[in-house]
Protein backbone atom coordinates (compact mmCIF):
# COMPACT_ATOMS: atom_id res chain seq x y z
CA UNK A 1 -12.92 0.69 -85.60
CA UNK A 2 -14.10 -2.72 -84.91
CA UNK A 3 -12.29 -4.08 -87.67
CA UNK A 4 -9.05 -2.78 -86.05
CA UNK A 5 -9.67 -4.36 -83.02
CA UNK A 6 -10.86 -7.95 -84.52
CA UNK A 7 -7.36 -7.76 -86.36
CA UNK A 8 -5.68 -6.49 -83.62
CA UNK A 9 -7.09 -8.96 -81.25
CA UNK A 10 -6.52 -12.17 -83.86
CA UNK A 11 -2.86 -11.06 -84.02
CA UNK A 12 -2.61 -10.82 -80.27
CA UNK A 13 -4.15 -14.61 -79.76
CA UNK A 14 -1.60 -15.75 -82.68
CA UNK A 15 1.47 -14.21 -80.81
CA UNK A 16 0.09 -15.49 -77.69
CA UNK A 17 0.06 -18.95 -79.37
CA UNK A 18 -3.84 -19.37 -78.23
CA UNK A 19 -3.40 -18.88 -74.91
CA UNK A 20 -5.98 -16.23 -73.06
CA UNK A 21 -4.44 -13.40 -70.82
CA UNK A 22 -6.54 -11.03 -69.70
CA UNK A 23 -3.89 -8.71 -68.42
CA UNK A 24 -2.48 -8.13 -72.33
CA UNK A 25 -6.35 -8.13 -73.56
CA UNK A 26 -7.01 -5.11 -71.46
CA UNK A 27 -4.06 -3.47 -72.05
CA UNK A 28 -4.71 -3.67 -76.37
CA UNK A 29 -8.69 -2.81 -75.46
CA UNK A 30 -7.57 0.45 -73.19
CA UNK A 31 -5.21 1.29 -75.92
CA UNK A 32 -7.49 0.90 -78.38
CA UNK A 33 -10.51 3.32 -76.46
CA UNK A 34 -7.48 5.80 -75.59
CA UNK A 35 -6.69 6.20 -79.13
CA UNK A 36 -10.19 6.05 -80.38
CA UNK A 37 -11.16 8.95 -77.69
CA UNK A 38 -8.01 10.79 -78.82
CA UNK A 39 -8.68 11.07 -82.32
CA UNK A 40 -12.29 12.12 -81.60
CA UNK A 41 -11.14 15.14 -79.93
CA UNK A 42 -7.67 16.04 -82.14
CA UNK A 43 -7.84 17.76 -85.22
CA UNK A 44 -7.46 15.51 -88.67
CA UNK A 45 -4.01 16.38 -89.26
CA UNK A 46 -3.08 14.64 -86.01
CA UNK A 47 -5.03 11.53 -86.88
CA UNK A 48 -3.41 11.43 -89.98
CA UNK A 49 0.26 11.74 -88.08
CA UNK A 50 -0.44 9.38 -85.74
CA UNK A 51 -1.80 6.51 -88.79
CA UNK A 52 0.90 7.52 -91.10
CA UNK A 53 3.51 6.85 -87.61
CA UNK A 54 1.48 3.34 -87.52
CA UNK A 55 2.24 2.48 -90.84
CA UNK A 56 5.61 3.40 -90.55
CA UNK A 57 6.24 0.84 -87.56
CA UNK A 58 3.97 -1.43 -89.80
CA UNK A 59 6.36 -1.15 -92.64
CA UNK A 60 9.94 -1.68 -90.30
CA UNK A 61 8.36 -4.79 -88.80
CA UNK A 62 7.93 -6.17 -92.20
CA UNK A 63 10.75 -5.37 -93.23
CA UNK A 64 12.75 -7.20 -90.83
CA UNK A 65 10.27 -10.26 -91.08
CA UNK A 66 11.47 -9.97 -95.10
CA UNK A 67 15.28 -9.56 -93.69
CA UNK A 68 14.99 -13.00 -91.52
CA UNK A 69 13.07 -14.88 -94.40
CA UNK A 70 15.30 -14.18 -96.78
CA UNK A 71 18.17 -16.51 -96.45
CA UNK A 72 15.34 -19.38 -96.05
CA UNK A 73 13.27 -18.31 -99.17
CA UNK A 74 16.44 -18.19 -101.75
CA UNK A 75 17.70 -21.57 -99.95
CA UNK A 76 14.23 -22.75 -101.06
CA UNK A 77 14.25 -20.88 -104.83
CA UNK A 78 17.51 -22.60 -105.17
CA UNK A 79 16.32 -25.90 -104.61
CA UNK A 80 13.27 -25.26 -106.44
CA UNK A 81 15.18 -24.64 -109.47
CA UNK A 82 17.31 -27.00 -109.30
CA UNK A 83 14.25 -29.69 -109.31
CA UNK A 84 12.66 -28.05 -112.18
CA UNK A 85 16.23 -28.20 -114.28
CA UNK A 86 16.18 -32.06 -113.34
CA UNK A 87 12.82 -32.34 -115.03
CA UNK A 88 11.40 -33.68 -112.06
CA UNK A 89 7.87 -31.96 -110.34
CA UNK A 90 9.65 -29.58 -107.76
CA UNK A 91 8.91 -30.94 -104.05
CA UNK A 92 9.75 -28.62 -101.00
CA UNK A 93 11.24 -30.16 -98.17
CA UNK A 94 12.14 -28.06 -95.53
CA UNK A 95 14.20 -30.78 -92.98
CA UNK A 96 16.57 -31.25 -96.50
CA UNK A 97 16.94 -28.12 -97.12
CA UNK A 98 17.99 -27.32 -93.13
CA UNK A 99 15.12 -25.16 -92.75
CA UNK A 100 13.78 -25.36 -89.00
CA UNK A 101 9.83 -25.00 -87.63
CA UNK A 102 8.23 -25.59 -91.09
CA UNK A 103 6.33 -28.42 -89.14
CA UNK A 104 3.62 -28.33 -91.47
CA UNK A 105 5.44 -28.63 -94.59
CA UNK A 106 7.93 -31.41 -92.49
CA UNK A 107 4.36 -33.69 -92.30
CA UNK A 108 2.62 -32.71 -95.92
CA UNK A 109 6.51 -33.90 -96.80
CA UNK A 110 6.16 -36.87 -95.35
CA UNK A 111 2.34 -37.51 -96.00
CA UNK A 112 3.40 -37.38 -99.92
CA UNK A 113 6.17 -39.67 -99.83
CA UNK A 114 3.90 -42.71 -97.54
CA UNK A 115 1.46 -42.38 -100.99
């Protein structure tokens, strides 16, 4: 169990974007004892409902995060090919290819080209 909350708890200070609030933290740590206490006293078969209902929401959230990447990812194949058919050694550049918060790759972009 205290894997699940160490995940759970990285993913809530990621969504939070760092910031500490103590409100949401106790809210995912009561959740986490209620359903903890719950399966302790519930037969197996309704601990196995309840996981497979987890993994169900698990597997709709992802696939929407595939749904919004998509358009961005074949945008980036695209160009990626394109490079490669040019013969020259494929470079991603999100700000050419209109593709918005890649901050990261916008800077490694522009750390490569000041060499």
């Amino acid at each position: 169990m205290s894997t699940q909350y160490y995940i759970a708890e990285t993913n809530l200070a990621y969504v939070m974007k760092g910031k500490q609030n103590k409100i949401v933290s106790m809210v995912l740590k009561a959740a986490l004892l209620a359903t903890t206490l719950y399966g302790s006293i519930r037969t197996a078969e309704t601990a196995w409902a309840l996981a497979d209902i987890g993994v169900g929401i698990m597997v709709w959230l992802n696939l929407i995060a595939i749904l919004i990447l998509a358009k961005p990812a074949l945008i980036t194949l695209k160009d990626y090919r394109e490079q490669r058919k040019q013969g020259i050694d494929p470079v991603f550049s999100p700000g050419k290819l209109g593709i918005q918060n890649a901050d990261y790759w916008d800077e490694e972009y522009q750390h490569n080209q000041d060499k």
